[in-house]
ModelCIF file with pLDDT and N, C-alpha, C, O atoms, coordinates in Angstrom:
data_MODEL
#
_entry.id   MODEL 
#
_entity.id                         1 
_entity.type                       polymer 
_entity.pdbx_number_of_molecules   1 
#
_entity_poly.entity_id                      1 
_entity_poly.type                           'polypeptide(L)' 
_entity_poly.nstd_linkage                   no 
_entity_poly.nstd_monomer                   no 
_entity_poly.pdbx_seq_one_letter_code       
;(UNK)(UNK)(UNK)(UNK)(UNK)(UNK)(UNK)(UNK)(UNK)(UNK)(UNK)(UNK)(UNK)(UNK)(UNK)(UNK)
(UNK)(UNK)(UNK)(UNK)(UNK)(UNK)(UNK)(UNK)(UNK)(UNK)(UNK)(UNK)(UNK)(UNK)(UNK)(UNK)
(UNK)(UNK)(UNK)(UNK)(UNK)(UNK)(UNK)(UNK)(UNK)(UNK)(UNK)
;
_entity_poly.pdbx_seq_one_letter_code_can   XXXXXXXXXXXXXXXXXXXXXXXXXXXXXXXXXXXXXXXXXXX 
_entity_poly.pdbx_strand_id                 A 
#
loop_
_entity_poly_seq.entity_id 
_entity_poly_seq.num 
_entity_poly_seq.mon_id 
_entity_poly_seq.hetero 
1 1  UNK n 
1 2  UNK n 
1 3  UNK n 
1 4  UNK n 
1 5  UNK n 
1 6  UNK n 
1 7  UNK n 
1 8  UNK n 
1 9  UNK n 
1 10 UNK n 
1 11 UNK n 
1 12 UNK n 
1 13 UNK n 
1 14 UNK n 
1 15 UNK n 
1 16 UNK n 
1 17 UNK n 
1 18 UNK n 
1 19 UNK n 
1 20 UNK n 
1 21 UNK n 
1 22 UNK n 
1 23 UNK n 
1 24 UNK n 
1 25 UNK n 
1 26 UNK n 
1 27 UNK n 
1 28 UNK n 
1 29 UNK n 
1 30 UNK n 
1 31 UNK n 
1 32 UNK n 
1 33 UNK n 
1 34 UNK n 
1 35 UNK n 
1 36 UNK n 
1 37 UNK n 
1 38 UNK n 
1 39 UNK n 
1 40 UNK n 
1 41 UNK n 
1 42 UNK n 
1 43 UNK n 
#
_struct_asym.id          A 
_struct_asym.entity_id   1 
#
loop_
_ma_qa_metric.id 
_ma_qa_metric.mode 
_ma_qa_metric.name 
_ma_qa_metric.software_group_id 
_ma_qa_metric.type 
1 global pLDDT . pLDDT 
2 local  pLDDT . pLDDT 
#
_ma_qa_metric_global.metric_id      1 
_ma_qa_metric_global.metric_value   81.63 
_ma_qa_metric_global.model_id       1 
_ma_qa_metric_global.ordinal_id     1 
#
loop_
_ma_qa_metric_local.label_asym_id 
_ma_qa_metric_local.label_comp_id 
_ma_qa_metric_local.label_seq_id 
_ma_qa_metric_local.metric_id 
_ma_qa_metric_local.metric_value 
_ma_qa_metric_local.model_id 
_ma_qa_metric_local.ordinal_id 
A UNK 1  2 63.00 1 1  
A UNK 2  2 65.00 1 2  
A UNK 3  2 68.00 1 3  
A UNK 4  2 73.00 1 4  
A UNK 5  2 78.00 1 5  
A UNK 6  2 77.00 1 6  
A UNK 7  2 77.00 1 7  
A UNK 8  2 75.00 1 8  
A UNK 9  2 80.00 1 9  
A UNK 10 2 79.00 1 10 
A UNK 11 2 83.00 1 11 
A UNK 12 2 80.00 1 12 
A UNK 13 2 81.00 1 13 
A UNK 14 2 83.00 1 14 
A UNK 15 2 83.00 1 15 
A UNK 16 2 85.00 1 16 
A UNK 17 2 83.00 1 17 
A UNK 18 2 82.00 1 18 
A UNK 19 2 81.00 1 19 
A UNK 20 2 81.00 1 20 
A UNK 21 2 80.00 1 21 
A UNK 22 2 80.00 1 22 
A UNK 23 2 84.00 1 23 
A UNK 24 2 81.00 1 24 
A UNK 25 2 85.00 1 25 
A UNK 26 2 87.00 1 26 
A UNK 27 2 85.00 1 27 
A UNK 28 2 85.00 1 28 
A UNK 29 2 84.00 1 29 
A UNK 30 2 85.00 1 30 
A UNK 31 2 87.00 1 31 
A UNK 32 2 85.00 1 32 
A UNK 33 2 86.00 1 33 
A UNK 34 2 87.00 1 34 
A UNK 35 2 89.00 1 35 
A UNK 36 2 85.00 1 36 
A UNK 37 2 85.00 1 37 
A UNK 38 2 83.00 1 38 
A UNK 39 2 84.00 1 39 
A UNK 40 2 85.00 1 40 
A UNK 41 2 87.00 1 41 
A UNK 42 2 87.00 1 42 
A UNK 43 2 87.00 1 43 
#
loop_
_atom_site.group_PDB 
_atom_site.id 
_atom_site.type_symbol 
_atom_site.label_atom_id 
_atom_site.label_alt_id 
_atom_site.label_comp_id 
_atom_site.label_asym_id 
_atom_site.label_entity_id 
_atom_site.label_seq_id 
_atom_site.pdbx_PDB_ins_code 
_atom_site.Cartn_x 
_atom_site.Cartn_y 
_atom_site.Cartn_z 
_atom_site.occupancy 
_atom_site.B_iso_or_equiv 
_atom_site.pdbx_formal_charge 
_atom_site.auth_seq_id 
_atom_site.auth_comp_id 
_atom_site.auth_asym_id 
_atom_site.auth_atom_id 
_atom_site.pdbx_PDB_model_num 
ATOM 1   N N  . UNK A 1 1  ? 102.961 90.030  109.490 1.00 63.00 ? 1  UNK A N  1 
ATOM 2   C CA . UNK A 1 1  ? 101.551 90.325  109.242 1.00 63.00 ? 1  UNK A CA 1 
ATOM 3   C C  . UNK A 1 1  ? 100.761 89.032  109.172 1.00 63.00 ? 1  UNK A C  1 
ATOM 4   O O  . UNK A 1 1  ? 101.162 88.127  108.440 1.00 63.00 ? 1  UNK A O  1 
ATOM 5   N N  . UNK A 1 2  ? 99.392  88.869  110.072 1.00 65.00 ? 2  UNK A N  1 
ATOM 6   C CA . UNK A 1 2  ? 99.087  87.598  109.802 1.00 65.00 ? 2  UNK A CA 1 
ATOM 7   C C  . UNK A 1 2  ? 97.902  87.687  108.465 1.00 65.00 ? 2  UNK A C  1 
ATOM 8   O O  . UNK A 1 2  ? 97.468  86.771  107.768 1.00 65.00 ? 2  UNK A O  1 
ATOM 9   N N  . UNK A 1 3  ? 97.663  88.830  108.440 1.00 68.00 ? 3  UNK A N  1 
ATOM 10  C CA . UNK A 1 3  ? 96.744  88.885  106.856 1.00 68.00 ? 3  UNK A CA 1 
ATOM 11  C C  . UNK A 1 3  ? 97.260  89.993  105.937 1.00 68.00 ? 3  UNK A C  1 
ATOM 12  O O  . UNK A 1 3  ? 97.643  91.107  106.296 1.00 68.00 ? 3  UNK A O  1 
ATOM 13  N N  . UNK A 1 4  ? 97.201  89.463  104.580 1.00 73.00 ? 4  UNK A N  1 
ATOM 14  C CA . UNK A 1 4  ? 97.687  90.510  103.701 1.00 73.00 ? 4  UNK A CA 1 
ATOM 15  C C  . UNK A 1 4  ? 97.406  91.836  103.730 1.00 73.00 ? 4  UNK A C  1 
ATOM 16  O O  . UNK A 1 4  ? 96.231  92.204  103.769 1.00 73.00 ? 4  UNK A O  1 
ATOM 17  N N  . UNK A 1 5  ? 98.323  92.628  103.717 1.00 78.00 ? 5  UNK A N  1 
ATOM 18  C CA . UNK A 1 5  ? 97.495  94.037  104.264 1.00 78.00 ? 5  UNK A CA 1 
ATOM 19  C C  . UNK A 1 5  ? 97.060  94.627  102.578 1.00 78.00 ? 5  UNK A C  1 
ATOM 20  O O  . UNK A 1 5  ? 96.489  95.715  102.510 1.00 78.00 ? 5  UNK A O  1 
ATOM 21  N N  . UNK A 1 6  ? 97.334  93.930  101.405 1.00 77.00 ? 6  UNK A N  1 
ATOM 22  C CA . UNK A 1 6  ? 96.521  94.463  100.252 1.00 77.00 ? 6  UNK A CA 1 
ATOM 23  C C  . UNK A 1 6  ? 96.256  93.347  99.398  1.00 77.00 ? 6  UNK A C  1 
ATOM 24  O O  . UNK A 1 6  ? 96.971  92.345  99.375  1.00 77.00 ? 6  UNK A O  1 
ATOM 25  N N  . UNK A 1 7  ? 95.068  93.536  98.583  1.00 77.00 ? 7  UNK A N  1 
ATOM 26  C CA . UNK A 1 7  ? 93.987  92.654  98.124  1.00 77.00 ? 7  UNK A CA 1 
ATOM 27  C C  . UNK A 1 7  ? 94.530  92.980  96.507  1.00 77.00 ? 7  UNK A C  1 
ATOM 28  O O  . UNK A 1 7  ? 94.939  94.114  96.259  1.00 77.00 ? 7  UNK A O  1 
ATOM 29  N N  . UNK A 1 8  ? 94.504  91.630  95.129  1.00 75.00 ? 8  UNK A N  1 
ATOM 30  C CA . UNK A 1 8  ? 94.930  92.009  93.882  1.00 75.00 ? 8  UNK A CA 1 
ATOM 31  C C  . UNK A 1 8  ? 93.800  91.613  93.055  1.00 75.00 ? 8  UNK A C  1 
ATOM 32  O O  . UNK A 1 8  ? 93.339  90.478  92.932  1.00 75.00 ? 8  UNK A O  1 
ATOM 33  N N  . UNK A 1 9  ? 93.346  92.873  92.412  1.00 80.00 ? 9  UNK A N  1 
ATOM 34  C CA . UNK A 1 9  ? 92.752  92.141  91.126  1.00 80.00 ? 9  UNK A CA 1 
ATOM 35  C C  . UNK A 1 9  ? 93.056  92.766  89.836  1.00 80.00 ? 9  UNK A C  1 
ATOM 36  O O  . UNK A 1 9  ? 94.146  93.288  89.605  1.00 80.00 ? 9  UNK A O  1 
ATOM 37  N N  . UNK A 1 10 ? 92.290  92.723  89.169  1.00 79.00 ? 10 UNK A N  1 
ATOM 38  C CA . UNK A 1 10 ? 92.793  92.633  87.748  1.00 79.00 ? 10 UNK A CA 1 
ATOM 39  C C  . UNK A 1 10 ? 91.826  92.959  86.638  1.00 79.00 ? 10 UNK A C  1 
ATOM 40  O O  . UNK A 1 10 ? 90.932  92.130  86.467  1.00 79.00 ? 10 UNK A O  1 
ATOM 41  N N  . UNK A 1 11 ? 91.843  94.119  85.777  1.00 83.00 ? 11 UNK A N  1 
ATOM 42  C CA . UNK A 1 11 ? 90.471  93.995  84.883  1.00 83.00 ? 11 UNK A CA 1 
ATOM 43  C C  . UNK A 1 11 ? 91.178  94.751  83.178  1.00 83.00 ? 11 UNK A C  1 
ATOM 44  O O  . UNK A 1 11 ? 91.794  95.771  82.872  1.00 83.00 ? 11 UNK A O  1 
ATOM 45  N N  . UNK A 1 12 ? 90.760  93.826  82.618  1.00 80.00 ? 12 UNK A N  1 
ATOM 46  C CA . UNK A 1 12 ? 91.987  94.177  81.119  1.00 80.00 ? 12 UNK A CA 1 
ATOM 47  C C  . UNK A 1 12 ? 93.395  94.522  81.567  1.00 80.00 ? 12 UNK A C  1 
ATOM 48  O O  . UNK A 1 12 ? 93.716  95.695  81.757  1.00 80.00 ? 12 UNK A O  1 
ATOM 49  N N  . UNK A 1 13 ? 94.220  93.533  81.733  1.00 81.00 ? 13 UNK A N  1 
ATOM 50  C CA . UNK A 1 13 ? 95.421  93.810  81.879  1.00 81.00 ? 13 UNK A CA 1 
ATOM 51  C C  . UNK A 1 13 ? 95.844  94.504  83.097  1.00 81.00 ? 13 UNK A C  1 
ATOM 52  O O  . UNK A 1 13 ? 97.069  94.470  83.213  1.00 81.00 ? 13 UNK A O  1 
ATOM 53  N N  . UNK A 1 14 ? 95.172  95.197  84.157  1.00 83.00 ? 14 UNK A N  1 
ATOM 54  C CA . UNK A 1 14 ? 95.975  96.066  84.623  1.00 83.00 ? 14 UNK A CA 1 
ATOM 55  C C  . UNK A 1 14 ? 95.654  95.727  86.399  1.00 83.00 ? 14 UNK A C  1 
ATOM 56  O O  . UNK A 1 14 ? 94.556  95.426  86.868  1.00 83.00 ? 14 UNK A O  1 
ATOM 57  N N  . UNK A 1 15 ? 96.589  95.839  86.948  1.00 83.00 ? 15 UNK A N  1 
ATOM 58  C CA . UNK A 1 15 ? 96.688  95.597  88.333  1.00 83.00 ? 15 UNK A CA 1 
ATOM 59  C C  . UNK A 1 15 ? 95.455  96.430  89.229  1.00 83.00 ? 15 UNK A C  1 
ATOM 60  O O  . UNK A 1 15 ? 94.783  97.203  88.545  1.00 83.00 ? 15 UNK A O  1 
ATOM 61  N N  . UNK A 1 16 ? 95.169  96.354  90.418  1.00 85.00 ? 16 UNK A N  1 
ATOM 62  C CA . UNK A 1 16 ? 94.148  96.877  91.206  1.00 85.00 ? 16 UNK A CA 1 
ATOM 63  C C  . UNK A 1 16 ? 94.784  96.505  92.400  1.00 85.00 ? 16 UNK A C  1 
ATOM 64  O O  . UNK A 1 16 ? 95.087  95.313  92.357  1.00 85.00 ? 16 UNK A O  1 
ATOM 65  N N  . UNK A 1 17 ? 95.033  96.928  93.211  1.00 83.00 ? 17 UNK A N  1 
ATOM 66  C CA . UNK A 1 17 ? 95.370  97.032  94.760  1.00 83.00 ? 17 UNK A CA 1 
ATOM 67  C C  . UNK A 1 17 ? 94.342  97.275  95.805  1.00 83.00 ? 17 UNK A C  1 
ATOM 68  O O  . UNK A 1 17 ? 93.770  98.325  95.508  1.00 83.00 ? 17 UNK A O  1 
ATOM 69  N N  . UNK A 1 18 ? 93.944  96.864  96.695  1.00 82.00 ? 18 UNK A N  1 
ATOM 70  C CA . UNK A 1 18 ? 92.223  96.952  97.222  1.00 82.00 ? 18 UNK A CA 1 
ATOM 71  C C  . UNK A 1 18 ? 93.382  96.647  98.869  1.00 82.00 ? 18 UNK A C  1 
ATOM 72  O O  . UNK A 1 18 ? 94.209  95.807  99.225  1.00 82.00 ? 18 UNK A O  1 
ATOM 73  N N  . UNK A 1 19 ? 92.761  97.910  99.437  1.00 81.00 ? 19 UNK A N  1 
ATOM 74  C CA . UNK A 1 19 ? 93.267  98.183  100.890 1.00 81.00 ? 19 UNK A CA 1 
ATOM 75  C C  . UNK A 1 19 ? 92.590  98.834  102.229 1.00 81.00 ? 19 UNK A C  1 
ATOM 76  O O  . UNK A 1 19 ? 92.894  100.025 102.308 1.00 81.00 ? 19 UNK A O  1 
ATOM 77  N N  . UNK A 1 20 ? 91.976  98.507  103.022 1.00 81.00 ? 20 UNK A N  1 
ATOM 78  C CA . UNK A 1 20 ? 91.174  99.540  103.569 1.00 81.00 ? 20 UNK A CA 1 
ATOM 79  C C  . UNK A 1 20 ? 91.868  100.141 105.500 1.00 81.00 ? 20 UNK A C  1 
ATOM 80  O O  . UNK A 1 20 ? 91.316  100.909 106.287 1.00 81.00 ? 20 UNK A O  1 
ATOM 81  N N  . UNK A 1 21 ? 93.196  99.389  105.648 1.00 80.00 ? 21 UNK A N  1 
ATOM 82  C CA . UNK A 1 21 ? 93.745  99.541  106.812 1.00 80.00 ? 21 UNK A CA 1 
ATOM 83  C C  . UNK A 1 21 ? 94.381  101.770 106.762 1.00 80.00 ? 21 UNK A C  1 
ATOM 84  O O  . UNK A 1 21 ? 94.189  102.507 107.729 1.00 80.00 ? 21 UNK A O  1 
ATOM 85  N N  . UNK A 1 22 ? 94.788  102.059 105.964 1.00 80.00 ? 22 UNK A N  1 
ATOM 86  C CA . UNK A 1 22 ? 95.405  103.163 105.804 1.00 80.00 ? 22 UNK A CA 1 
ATOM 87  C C  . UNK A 1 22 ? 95.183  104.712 105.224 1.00 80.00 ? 22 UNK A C  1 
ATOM 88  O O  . UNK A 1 22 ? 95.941  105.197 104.384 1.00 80.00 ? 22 UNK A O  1 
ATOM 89  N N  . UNK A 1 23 ? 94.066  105.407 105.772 1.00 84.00 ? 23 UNK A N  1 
ATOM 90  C CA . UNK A 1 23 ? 93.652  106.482 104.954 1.00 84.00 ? 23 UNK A CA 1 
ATOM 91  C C  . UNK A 1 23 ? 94.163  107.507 104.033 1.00 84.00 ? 23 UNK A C  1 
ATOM 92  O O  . UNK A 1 23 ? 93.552  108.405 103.454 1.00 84.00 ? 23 UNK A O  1 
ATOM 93  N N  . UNK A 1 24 ? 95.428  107.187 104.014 1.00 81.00 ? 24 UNK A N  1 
ATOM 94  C CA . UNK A 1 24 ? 96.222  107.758 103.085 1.00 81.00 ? 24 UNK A CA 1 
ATOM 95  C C  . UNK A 1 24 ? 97.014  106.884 101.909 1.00 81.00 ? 24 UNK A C  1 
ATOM 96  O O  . UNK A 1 24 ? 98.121  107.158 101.446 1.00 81.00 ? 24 UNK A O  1 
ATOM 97  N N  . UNK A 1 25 ? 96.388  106.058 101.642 1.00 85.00 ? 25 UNK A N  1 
ATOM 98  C CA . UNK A 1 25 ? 96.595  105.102 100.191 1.00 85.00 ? 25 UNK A CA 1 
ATOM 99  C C  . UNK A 1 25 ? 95.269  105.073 99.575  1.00 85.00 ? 25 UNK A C  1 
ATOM 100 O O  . UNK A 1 25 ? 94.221  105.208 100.207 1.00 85.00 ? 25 UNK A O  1 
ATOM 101 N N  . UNK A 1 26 ? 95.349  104.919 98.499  1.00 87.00 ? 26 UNK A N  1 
ATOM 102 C CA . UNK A 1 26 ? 93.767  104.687 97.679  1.00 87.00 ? 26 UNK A CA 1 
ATOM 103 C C  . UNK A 1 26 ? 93.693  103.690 98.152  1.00 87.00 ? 26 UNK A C  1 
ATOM 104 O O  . UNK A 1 26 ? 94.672  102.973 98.360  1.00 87.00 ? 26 UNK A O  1 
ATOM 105 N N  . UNK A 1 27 ? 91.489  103.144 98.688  1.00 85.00 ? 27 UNK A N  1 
ATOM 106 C CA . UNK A 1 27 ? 91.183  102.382 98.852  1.00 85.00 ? 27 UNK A CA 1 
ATOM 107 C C  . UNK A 1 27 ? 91.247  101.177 97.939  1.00 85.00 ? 27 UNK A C  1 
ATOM 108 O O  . UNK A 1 27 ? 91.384  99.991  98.237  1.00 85.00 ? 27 UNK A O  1 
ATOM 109 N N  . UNK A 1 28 ? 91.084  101.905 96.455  1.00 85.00 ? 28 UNK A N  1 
ATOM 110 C CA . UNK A 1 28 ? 91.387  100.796 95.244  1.00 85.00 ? 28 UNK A CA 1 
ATOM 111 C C  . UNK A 1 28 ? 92.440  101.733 94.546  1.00 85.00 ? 28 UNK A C  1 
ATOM 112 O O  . UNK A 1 28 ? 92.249  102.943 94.423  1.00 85.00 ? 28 UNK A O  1 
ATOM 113 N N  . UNK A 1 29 ? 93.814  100.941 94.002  1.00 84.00 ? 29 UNK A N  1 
ATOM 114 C CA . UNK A 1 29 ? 94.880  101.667 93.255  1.00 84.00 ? 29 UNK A CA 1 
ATOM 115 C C  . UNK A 1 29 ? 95.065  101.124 92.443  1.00 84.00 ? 29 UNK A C  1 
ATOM 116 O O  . UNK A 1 29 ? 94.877  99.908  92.426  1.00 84.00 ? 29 UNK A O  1 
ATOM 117 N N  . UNK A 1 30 ? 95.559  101.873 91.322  1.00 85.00 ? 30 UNK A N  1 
ATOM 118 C CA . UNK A 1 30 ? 95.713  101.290 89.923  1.00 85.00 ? 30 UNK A CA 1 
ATOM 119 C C  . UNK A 1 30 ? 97.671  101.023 89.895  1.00 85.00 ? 30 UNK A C  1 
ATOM 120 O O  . UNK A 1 30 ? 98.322  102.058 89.749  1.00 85.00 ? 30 UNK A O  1 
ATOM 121 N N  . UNK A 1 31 ? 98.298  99.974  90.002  1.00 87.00 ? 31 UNK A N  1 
ATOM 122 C CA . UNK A 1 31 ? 99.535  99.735  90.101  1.00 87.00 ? 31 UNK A CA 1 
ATOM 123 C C  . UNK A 1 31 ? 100.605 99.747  88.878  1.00 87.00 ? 31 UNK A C  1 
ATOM 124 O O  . UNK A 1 31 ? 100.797 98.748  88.183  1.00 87.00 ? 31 UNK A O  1 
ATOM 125 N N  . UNK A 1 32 ? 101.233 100.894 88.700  1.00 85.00 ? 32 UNK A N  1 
ATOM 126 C CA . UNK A 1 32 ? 102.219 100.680 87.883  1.00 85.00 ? 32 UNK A CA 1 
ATOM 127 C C  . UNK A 1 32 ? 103.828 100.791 88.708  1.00 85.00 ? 32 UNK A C  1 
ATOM 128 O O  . UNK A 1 32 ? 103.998 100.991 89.911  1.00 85.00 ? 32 UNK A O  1 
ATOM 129 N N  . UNK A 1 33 ? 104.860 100.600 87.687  1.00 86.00 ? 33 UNK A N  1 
ATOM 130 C CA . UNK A 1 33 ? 105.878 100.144 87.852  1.00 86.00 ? 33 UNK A CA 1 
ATOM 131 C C  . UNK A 1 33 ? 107.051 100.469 87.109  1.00 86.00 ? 33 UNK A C  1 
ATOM 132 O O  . UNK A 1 33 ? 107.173 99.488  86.375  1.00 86.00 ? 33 UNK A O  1 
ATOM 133 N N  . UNK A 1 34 ? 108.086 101.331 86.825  1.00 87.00 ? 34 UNK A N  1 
ATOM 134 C CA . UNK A 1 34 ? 108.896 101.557 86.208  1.00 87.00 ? 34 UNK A CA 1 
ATOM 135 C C  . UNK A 1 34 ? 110.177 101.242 86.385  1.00 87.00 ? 34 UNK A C  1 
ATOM 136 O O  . UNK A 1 34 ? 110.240 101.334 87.611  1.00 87.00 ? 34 UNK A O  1 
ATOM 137 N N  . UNK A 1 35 ? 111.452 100.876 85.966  1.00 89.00 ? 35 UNK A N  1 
ATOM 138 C CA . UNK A 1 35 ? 112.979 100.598 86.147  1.00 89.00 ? 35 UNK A CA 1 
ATOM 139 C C  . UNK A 1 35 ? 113.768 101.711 86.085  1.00 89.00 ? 35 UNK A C  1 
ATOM 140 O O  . UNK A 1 35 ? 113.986 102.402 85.090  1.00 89.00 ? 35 UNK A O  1 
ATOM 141 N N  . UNK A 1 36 ? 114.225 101.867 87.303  1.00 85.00 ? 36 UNK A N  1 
ATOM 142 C CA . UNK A 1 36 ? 115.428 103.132 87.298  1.00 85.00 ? 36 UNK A CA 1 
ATOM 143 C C  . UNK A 1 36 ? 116.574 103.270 87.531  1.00 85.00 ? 36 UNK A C  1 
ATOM 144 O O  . UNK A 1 36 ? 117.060 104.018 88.379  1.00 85.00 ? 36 UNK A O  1 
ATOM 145 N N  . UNK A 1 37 ? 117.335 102.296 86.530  1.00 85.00 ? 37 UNK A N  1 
ATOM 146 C CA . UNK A 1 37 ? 118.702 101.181 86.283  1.00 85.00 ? 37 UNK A CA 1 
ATOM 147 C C  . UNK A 1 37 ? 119.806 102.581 86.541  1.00 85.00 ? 37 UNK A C  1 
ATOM 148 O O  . UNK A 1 37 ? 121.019 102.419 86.681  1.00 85.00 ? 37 UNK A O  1 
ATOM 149 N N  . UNK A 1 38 ? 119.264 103.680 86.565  1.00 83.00 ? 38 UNK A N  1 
ATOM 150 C CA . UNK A 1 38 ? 120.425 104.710 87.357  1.00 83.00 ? 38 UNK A CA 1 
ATOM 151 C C  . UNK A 1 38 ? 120.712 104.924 88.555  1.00 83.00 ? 38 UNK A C  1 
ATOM 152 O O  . UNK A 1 38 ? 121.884 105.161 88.847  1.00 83.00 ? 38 UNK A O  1 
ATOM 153 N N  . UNK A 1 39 ? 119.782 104.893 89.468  1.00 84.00 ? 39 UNK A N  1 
ATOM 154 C CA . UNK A 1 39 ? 119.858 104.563 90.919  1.00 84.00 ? 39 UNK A CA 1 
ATOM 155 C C  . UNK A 1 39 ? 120.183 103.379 91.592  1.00 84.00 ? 39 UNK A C  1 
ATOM 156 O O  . UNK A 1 39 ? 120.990 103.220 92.508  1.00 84.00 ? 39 UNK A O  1 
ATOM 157 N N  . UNK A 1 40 ? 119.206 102.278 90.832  1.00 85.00 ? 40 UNK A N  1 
ATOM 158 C CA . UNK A 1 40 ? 119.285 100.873 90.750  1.00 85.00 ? 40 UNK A CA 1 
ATOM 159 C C  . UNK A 1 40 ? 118.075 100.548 91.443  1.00 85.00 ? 40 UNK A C  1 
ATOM 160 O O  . UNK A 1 40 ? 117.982 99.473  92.035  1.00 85.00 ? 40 UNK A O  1 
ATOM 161 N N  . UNK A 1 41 ? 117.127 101.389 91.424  1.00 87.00 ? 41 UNK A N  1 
ATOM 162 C CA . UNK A 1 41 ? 115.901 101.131 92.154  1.00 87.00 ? 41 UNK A CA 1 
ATOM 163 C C  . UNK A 1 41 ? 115.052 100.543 91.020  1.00 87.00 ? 41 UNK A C  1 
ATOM 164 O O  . UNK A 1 41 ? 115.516 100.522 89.880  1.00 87.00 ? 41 UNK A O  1 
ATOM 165 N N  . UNK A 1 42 ? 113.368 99.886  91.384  1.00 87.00 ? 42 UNK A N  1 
ATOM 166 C CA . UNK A 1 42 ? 112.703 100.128 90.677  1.00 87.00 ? 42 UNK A CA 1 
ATOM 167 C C  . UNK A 1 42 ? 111.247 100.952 91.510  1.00 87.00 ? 42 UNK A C  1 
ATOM 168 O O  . UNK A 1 42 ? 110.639 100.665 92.542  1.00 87.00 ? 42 UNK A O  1 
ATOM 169 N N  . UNK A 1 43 ? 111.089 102.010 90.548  1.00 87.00 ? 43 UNK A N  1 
ATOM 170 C CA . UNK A 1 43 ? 109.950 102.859 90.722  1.00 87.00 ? 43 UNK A CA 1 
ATOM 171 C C  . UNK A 1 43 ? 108.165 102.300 91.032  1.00 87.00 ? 43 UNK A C  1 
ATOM 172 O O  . UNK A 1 43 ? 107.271 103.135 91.166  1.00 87.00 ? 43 UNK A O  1 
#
């Protein structure tokens, strides 16, 4: 990819994802993240 295909910001603590290539992702997303040490993935 020669440009990031998602943009980060940030407002009290919490992630923001800013994307406009894909109509099926939020244009702005709120990013969380969980551990799922049973599969061995993380969520």
């Amino acid at each position: 990819a020669r440009t990031p295909p998602f943009r980060l910001s940030g407002i009290a603590g919490h992630e923001i994802w800013h994307q406009n290539w894909d109509p099926y992702l939020p244009r702005k997303g709120l990013y969380i993240e969980r551990r799922l040490p049973v599969i061995g993935f993380q969520g």
